[in-house]
C-alpha atoms as a PDB file:
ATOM      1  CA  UNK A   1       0.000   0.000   0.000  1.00  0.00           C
ATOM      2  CA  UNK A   2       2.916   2.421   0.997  1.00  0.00           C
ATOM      3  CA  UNK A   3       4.551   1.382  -2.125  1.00  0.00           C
ATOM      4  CA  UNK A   4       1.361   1.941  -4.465  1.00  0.00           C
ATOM      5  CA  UNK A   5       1.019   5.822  -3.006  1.00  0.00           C
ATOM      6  CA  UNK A   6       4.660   6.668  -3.171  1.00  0.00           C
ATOM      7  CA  UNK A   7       4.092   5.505  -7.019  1.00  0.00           C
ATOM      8  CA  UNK A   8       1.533   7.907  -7.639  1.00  0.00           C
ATOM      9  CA  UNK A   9       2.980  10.446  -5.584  1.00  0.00           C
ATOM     10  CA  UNK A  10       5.796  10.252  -7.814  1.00  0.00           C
ATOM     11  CA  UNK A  11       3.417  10.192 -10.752  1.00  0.00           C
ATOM     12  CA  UNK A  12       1.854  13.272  -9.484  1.00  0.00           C
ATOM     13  CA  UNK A  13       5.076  15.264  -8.929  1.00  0.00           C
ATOM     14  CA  UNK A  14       6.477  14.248 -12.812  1.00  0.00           C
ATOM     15  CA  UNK A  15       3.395  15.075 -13.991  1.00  0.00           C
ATOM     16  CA  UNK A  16       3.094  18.544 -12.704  1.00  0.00           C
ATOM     17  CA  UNK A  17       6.997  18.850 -13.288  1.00  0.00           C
ATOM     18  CA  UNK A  18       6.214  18.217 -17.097  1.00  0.00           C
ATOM     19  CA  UNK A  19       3.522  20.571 -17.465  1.00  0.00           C
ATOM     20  CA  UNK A  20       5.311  23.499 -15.404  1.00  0.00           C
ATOM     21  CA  UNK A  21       8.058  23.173 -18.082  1.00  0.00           C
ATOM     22  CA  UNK A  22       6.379  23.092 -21.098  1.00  0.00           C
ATOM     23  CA  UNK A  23       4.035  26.366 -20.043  1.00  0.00           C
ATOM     24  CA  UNK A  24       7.647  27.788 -19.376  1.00  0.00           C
ATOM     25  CA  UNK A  25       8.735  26.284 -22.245  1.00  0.00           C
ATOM     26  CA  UNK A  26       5.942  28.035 -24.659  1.00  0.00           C
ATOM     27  CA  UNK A  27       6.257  31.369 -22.709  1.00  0.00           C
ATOM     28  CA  UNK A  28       9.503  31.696 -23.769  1.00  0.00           C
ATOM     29  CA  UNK A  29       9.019  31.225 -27.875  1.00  0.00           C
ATOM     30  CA  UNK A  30       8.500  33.697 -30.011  1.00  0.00           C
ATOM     31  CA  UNK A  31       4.721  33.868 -30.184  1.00  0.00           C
ATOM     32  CA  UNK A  32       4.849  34.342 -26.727  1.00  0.00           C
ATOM     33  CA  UNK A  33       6.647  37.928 -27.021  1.00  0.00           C
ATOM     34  CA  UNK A  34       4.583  40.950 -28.080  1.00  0.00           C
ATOM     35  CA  UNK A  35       5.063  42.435 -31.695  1.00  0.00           C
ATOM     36  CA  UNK A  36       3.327  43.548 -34.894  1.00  0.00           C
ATOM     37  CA  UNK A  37       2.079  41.129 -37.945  1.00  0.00           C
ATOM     38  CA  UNK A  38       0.577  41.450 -41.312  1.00  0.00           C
ATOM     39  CA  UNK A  39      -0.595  38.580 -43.221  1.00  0.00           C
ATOM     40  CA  UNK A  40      -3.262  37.640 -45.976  1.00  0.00           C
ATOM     41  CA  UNK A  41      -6.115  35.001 -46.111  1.00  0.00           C
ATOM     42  CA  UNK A  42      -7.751  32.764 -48.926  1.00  0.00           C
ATOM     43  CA  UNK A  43     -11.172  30.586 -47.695  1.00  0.00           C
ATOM     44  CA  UNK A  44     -14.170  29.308 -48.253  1.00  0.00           C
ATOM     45  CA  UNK A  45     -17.200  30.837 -47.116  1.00  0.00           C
ATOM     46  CA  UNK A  46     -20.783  29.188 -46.241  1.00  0.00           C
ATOM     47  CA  UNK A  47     -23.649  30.786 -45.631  1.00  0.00           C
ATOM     48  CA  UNK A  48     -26.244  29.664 -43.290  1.00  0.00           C
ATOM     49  CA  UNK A  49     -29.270  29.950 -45.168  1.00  0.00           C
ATOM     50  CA  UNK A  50     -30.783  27.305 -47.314  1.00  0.00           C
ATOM     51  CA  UNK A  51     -32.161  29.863 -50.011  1.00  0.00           C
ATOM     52  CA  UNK A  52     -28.515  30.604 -50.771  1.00  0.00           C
ATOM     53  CA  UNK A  53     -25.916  29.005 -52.965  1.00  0.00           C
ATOM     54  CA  UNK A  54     -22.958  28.880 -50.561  1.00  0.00           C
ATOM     55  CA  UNK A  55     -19.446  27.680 -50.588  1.00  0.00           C
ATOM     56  CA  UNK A  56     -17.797  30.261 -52.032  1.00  0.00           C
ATOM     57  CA  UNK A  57     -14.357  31.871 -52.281  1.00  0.00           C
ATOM     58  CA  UNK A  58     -13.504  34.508 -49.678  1.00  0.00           C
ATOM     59  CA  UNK A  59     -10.527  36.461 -49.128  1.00  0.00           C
ATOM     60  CA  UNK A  60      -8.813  39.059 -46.589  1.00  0.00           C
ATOM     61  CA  UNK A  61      -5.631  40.998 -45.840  1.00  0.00           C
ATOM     62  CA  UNK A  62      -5.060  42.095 -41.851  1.00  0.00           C
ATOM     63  CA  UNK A  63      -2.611  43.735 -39.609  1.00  0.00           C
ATOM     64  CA  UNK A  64      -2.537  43.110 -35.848  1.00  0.00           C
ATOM     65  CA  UNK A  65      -0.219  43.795 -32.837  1.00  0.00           C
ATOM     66  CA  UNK A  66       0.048  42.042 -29.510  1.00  0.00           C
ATOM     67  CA  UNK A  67      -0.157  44.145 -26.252  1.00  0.00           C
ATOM     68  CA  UNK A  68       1.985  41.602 -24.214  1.00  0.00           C
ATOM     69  CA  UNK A  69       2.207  37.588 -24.722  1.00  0.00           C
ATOM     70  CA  UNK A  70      -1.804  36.858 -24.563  1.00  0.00           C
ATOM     71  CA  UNK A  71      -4.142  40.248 -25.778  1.00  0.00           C
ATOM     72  CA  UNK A  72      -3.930  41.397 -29.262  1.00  0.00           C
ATOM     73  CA  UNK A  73      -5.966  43.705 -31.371  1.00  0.00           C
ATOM     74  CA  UNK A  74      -6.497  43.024 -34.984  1.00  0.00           C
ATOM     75  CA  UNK A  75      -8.334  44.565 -38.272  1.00  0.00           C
ATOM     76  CA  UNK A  76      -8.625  42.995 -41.887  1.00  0.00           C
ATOM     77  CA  UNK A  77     -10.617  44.150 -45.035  1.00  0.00           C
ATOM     78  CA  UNK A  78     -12.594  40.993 -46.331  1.00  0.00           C
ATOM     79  CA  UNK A  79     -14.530  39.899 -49.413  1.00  0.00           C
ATOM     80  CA  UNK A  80     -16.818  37.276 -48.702  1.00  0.00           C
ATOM     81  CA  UNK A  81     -17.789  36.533 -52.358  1.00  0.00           C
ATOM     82  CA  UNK A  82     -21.151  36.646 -53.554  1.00  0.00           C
ATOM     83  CA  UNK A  83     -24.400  34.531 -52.684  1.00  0.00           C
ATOM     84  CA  UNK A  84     -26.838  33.621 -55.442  1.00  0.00           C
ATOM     85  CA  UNK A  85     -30.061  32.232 -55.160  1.00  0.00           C
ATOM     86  CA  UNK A  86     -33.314  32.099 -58.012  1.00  0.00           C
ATOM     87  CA  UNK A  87     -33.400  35.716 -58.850  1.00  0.00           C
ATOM     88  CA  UNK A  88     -31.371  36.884 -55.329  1.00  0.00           C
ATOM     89  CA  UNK A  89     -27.574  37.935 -55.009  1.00  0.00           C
ATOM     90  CA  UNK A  90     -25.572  40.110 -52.526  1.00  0.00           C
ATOM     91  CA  UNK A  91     -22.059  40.392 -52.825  1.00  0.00           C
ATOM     92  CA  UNK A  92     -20.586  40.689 -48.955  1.00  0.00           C
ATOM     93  CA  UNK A  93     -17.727  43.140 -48.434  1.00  0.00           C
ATOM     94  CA  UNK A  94     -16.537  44.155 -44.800  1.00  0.00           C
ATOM     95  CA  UNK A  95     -14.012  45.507 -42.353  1.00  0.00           C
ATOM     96  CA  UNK A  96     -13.512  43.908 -39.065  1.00  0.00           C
ATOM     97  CA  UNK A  97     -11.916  44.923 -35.756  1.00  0.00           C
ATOM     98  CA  UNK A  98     -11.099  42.767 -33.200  1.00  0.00           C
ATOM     99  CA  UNK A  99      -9.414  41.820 -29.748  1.00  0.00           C
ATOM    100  CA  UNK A 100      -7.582  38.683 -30.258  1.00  0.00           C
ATOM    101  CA  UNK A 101      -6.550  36.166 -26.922  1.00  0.00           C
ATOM    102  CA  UNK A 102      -3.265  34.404 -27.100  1.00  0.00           C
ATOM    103  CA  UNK A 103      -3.036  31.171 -26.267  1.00  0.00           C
ATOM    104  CA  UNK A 104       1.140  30.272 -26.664  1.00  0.00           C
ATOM    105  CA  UNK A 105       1.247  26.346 -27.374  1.00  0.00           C
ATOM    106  CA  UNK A 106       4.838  24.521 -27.184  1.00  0.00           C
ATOM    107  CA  UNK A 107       7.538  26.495 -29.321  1.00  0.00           C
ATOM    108  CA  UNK A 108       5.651  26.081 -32.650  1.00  0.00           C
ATOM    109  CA  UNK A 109       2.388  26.984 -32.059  1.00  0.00           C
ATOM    110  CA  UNK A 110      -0.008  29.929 -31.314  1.00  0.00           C
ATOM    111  CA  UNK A 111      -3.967  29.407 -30.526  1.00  0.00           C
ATOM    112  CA  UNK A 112      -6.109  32.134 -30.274  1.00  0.00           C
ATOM    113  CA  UNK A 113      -9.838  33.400 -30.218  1.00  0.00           C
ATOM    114  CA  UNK A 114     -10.937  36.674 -30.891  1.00  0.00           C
ATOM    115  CA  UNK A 115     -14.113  38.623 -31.117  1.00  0.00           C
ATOM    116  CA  UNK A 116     -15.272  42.193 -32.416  1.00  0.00           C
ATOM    117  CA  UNK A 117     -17.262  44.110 -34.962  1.00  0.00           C
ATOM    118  CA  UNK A 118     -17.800  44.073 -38.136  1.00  0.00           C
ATOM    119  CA  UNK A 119     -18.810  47.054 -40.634  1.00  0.00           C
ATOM    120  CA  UNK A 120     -20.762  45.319 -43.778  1.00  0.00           C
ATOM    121  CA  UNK A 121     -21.808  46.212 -46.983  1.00  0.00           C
ATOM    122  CA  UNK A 122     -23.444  44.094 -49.191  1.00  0.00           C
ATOM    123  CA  UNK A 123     -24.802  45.177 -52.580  1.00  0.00           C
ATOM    124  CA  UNK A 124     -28.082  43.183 -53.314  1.00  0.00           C
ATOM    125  CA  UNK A 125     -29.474  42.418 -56.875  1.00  0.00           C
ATOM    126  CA  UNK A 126     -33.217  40.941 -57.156  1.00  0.00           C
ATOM    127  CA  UNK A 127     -34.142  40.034 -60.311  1.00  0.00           C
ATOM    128  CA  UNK A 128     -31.639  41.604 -62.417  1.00  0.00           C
ATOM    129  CA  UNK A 129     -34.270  44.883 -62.214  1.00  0.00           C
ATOM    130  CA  UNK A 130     -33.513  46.396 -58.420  1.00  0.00           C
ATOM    131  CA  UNK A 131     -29.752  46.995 -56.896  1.00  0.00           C
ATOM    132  CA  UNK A 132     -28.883  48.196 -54.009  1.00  0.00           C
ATOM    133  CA  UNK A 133     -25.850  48.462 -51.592  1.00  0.00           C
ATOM    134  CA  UNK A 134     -26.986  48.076 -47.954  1.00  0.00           C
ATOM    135  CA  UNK A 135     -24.637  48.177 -44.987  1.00  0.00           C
ATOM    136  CA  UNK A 136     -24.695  47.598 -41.199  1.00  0.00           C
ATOM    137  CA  UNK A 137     -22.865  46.344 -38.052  1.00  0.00           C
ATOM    138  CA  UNK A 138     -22.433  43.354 -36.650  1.00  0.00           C
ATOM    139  CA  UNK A 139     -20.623  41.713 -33.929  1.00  0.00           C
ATOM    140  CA  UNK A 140     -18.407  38.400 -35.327  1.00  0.00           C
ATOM    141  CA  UNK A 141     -15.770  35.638 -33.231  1.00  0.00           C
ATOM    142  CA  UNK A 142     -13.204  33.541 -34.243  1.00  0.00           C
ATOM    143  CA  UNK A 143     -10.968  30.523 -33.181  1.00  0.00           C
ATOM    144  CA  UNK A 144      -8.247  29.280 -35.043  1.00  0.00           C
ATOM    145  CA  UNK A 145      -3.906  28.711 -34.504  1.00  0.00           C
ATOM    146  CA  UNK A 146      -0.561  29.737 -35.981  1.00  0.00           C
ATOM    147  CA  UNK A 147       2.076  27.764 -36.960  1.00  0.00           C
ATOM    148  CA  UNK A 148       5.615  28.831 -37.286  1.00  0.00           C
ATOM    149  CA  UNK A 149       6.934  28.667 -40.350  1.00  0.00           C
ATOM    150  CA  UNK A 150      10.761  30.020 -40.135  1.00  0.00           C
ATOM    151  CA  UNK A 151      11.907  32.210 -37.078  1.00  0.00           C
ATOM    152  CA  UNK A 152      14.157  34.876 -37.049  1.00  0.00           C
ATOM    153  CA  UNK A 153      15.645  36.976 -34.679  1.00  0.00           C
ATOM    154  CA  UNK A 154      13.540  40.195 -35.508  1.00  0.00           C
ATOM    155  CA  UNK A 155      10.917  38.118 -37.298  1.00  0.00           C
ATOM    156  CA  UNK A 156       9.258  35.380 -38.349  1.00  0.00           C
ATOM    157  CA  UNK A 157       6.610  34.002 -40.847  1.00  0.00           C
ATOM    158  CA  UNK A 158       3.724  31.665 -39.943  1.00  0.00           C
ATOM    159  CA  UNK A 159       0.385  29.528 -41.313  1.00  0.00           C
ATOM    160  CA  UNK A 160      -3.015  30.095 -39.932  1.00  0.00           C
ATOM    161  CA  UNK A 161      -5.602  28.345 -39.936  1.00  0.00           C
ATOM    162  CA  UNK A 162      -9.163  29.540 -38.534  1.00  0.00           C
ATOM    163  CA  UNK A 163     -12.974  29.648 -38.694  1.00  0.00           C
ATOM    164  CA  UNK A 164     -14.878  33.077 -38.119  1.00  0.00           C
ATOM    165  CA  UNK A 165     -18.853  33.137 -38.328  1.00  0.00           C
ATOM    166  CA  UNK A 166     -20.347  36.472 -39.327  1.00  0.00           C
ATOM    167  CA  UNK A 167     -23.974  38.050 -38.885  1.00  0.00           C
ATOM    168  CA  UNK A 168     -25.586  39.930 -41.577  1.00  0.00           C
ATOM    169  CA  UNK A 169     -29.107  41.186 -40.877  1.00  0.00           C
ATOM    170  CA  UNK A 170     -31.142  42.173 -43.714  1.00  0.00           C
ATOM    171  CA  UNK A 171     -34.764  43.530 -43.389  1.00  0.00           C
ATOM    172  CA  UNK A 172     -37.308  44.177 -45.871  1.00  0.00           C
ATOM    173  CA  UNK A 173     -37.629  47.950 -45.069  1.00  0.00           C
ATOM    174  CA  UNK A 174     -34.245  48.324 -45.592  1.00  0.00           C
ATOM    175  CA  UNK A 175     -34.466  47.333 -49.269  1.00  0.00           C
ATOM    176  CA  UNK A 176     -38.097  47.270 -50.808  1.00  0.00           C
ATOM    177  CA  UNK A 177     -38.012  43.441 -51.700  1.00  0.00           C
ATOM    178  CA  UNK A 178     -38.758  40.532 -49.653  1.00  0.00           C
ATOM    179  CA  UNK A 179     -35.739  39.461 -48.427  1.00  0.00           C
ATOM    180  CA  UNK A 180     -35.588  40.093 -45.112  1.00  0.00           C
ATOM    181  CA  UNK A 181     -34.115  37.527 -42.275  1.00  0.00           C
ATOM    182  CA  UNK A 182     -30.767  37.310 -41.159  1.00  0.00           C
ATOM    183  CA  UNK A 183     -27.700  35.180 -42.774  1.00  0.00           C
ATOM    184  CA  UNK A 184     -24.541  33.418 -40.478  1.00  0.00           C
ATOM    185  CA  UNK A 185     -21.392  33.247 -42.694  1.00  0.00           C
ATOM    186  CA  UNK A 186     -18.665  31.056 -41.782  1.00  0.00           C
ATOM    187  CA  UNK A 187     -15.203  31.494 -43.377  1.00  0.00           C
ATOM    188  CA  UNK A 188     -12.471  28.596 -42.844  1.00  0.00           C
ATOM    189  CA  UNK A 189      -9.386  30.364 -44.085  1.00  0.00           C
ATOM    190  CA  UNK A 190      -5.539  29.656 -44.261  1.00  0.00           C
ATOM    191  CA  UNK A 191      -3.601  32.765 -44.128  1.00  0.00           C
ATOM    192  CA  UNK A 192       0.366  33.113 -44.417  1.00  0.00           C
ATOM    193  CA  UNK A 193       1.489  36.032 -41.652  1.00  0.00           C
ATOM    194  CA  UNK A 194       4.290  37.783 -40.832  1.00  0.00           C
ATOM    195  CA  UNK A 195       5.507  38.870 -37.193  1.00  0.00           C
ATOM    196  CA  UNK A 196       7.724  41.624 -36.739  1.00  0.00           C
END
Protein backbone atom coordinates (compact mmCIF):
# COMPACT_ATOMS: atom_id res chain seq x y z
CA UNK A 1 0.00 0.00 0.00
CA UNK A 2 2.92 2.42 1.00
CA UNK A 3 4.55 1.38 -2.13
CA UNK A 4 1.36 1.94 -4.46
CA UNK A 5 1.02 5.82 -3.01
CA UNK A 6 4.66 6.67 -3.17
CA UNK A 7 4.09 5.51 -7.02
CA UNK A 8 1.53 7.91 -7.64
CA UNK A 9 2.98 10.45 -5.58
CA UNK A 10 5.80 10.25 -7.81
CA UNK A 11 3.42 10.19 -10.75
CA UNK A 12 1.85 13.27 -9.48
CA UNK A 13 5.08 15.26 -8.93
CA UNK A 14 6.48 14.25 -12.81
CA UNK A 15 3.40 15.08 -13.99
CA UNK A 16 3.09 18.54 -12.70
CA UNK A 17 7.00 18.85 -13.29
CA UNK A 18 6.21 18.22 -17.10
CA UNK A 19 3.52 20.57 -17.47
CA UNK A 20 5.31 23.50 -15.40
CA UNK A 21 8.06 23.17 -18.08
CA UNK A 22 6.38 23.09 -21.10
CA UNK A 23 4.04 26.37 -20.04
CA UNK A 24 7.65 27.79 -19.38
CA UNK A 25 8.74 26.28 -22.25
CA UNK A 26 5.94 28.03 -24.66
CA UNK A 27 6.26 31.37 -22.71
CA UNK A 28 9.50 31.70 -23.77
CA UNK A 29 9.02 31.23 -27.88
CA UNK A 30 8.50 33.70 -30.01
CA UNK A 31 4.72 33.87 -30.18
CA UNK A 32 4.85 34.34 -26.73
CA UNK A 33 6.65 37.93 -27.02
CA UNK A 34 4.58 40.95 -28.08
CA UNK A 35 5.06 42.43 -31.70
CA UNK A 36 3.33 43.55 -34.89
CA UNK A 37 2.08 41.13 -37.94
CA UNK A 38 0.58 41.45 -41.31
CA UNK A 39 -0.59 38.58 -43.22
CA UNK A 40 -3.26 37.64 -45.98
CA UNK A 41 -6.11 35.00 -46.11
CA UNK A 42 -7.75 32.76 -48.93
CA UNK A 43 -11.17 30.59 -47.69
CA UNK A 44 -14.17 29.31 -48.25
CA UNK A 45 -17.20 30.84 -47.12
CA UNK A 46 -20.78 29.19 -46.24
CA UNK A 47 -23.65 30.79 -45.63
CA UNK A 48 -26.24 29.66 -43.29
CA UNK A 49 -29.27 29.95 -45.17
CA UNK A 50 -30.78 27.31 -47.31
CA UNK A 51 -32.16 29.86 -50.01
CA UNK A 52 -28.52 30.60 -50.77
CA UNK A 53 -25.92 29.01 -52.96
CA UNK A 54 -22.96 28.88 -50.56
CA UNK A 55 -19.45 27.68 -50.59
CA UNK A 56 -17.80 30.26 -52.03
CA UNK A 57 -14.36 31.87 -52.28
CA UNK A 58 -13.50 34.51 -49.68
CA UNK A 59 -10.53 36.46 -49.13
CA UNK A 60 -8.81 39.06 -46.59
CA UNK A 61 -5.63 41.00 -45.84
CA UNK A 62 -5.06 42.09 -41.85
CA UNK A 63 -2.61 43.74 -39.61
CA UNK A 64 -2.54 43.11 -35.85
CA UNK A 65 -0.22 43.80 -32.84
CA UNK A 66 0.05 42.04 -29.51
CA UNK A 67 -0.16 44.15 -26.25
CA UNK A 68 1.99 41.60 -24.21
CA UNK A 69 2.21 37.59 -24.72
CA UNK A 70 -1.80 36.86 -24.56
CA UNK A 71 -4.14 40.25 -25.78
CA UNK A 72 -3.93 41.40 -29.26
CA UNK A 73 -5.97 43.70 -31.37
CA UNK A 74 -6.50 43.02 -34.98
CA UNK A 75 -8.33 44.57 -38.27
CA UNK A 76 -8.62 42.99 -41.89
CA UNK A 77 -10.62 44.15 -45.03
CA UNK A 78 -12.59 40.99 -46.33
CA UNK A 79 -14.53 39.90 -49.41
CA UNK A 80 -16.82 37.28 -48.70
CA UNK A 81 -17.79 36.53 -52.36
CA UNK A 82 -21.15 36.65 -53.55
CA UNK A 83 -24.40 34.53 -52.68
CA UNK A 84 -26.84 33.62 -55.44
CA UNK A 85 -30.06 32.23 -55.16
CA UNK A 86 -33.31 32.10 -58.01
CA UNK A 87 -33.40 35.72 -58.85
CA UNK A 88 -31.37 36.88 -55.33
CA UNK A 89 -27.57 37.93 -55.01
CA UNK A 90 -25.57 40.11 -52.53
CA UNK A 91 -22.06 40.39 -52.83
CA UNK A 92 -20.59 40.69 -48.95
CA UNK A 93 -17.73 43.14 -48.43
CA UNK A 94 -16.54 44.16 -44.80
CA UNK A 95 -14.01 45.51 -42.35
CA UNK A 96 -13.51 43.91 -39.06
CA UNK A 97 -11.92 44.92 -35.76
CA UNK A 98 -11.10 42.77 -33.20
CA UNK A 99 -9.41 41.82 -29.75
CA UNK A 100 -7.58 38.68 -30.26
CA UNK A 101 -6.55 36.17 -26.92
CA UNK A 102 -3.26 34.40 -27.10
CA UNK A 103 -3.04 31.17 -26.27
CA UNK A 104 1.14 30.27 -26.66
CA UNK A 105 1.25 26.35 -27.37
CA UNK A 106 4.84 24.52 -27.18
CA UNK A 107 7.54 26.50 -29.32
CA UNK A 108 5.65 26.08 -32.65
CA UNK A 109 2.39 26.98 -32.06
CA UNK A 110 -0.01 29.93 -31.31
CA UNK A 111 -3.97 29.41 -30.53
CA UNK A 112 -6.11 32.13 -30.27
CA UNK A 113 -9.84 33.40 -30.22
CA UNK A 114 -10.94 36.67 -30.89
CA UNK A 115 -14.11 38.62 -31.12
CA UNK A 116 -15.27 42.19 -32.42
CA UNK A 117 -17.26 44.11 -34.96
CA UNK A 118 -17.80 44.07 -38.14
CA UNK A 119 -18.81 47.05 -40.63
CA UNK A 120 -20.76 45.32 -43.78
CA UNK A 121 -21.81 46.21 -46.98
CA UNK A 122 -23.44 44.09 -49.19
CA UNK A 123 -24.80 45.18 -52.58
CA UNK A 124 -28.08 43.18 -53.31
CA UNK A 125 -29.47 42.42 -56.88
CA UNK A 126 -33.22 40.94 -57.16
CA UNK A 127 -34.14 40.03 -60.31
CA UNK A 128 -31.64 41.60 -62.42
CA UNK A 129 -34.27 44.88 -62.21
CA UNK A 130 -33.51 46.40 -58.42
CA UNK A 131 -29.75 46.99 -56.90
CA UNK A 132 -28.88 48.20 -54.01
CA UNK A 133 -25.85 48.46 -51.59
CA UNK A 134 -26.99 48.08 -47.95
CA UNK A 135 -24.64 48.18 -44.99
CA UNK A 136 -24.70 47.60 -41.20
CA UNK A 137 -22.87 46.34 -38.05
CA UNK A 138 -22.43 43.35 -36.65
CA UNK A 139 -20.62 41.71 -33.93
CA UNK A 140 -18.41 38.40 -35.33
CA UNK A 141 -15.77 35.64 -33.23
CA UNK A 142 -13.20 33.54 -34.24
CA UNK A 143 -10.97 30.52 -33.18
CA UNK A 144 -8.25 29.28 -35.04
CA UNK A 145 -3.91 28.71 -34.50
CA UNK A 146 -0.56 29.74 -35.98
CA UNK A 147 2.08 27.76 -36.96
CA UNK A 148 5.61 28.83 -37.29
CA UNK A 149 6.93 28.67 -40.35
CA UNK A 150 10.76 30.02 -40.13
CA UNK A 151 11.91 32.21 -37.08
CA UNK A 152 14.16 34.88 -37.05
CA UNK A 153 15.65 36.98 -34.68
CA UNK A 154 13.54 40.20 -35.51
CA UNK A 155 10.92 38.12 -37.30
CA UNK A 156 9.26 35.38 -38.35
CA UNK A 157 6.61 34.00 -40.85
CA UNK A 158 3.72 31.67 -39.94
CA UNK A 159 0.39 29.53 -41.31
CA UNK A 160 -3.02 30.09 -39.93
CA UNK A 161 -5.60 28.35 -39.94
CA UNK A 162 -9.16 29.54 -38.53
CA UNK A 163 -12.97 29.65 -38.69
CA UNK A 164 -14.88 33.08 -38.12
CA UNK A 165 -18.85 33.14 -38.33
CA UNK A 166 -20.35 36.47 -39.33
CA UNK A 167 -23.97 38.05 -38.89
CA UNK A 168 -25.59 39.93 -41.58
CA UNK A 169 -29.11 41.19 -40.88
CA UNK A 170 -31.14 42.17 -43.71
CA UNK A 171 -34.76 43.53 -43.39
CA UNK A 172 -37.31 44.18 -45.87
CA UNK A 173 -37.63 47.95 -45.07
CA UNK A 174 -34.25 48.32 -45.59
CA UNK A 175 -34.47 47.33 -49.27
CA UNK A 176 -38.10 47.27 -50.81
CA UNK A 177 -38.01 43.44 -51.70
CA UNK A 178 -38.76 40.53 -49.65
CA UNK A 179 -35.74 39.46 -48.43
CA UNK A 180 -35.59 40.09 -45.11
CA UNK A 181 -34.12 37.53 -42.27
CA UNK A 182 -30.77 37.31 -41.16
CA UNK A 183 -27.70 35.18 -42.77
CA UNK A 184 -24.54 33.42 -40.48
CA UNK A 185 -21.39 33.25 -42.69
CA UNK A 186 -18.67 31.06 -41.78
CA UNK A 187 -15.20 31.49 -43.38
CA UNK A 188 -12.47 28.60 -42.84
CA UNK A 189 -9.39 30.36 -44.08
CA UNK A 190 -5.54 29.66 -44.26
CA UNK A 191 -3.60 32.76 -44.13
CA UNK A 192 0.37 33.11 -44.42
CA UNK A 193 1.49 36.03 -41.65
CA UNK A 194 4.29 37.78 -40.83
CA UNK A 195 5.51 38.87 -37.19
CA UNK A 196 7.72 41.62 -36.74
Amino acid sequence: MAILKAKKRIGSITLAMTVGSSIAFATNSAWAEPGFYIGGAYGQNSVNDSDFDDKNPAMKIFAGGKFNDYIGVEGAINDYGEAENTGYSAELTGNTLAVVGFLPFMDCCNLFVKGGQLWWEDKVTVLDAFSDTLDGNEIFYGVGADFTLTDYKTSSIALRVEMERYKVELSQSEIGADVDGSSEVDVASVSVLFNF
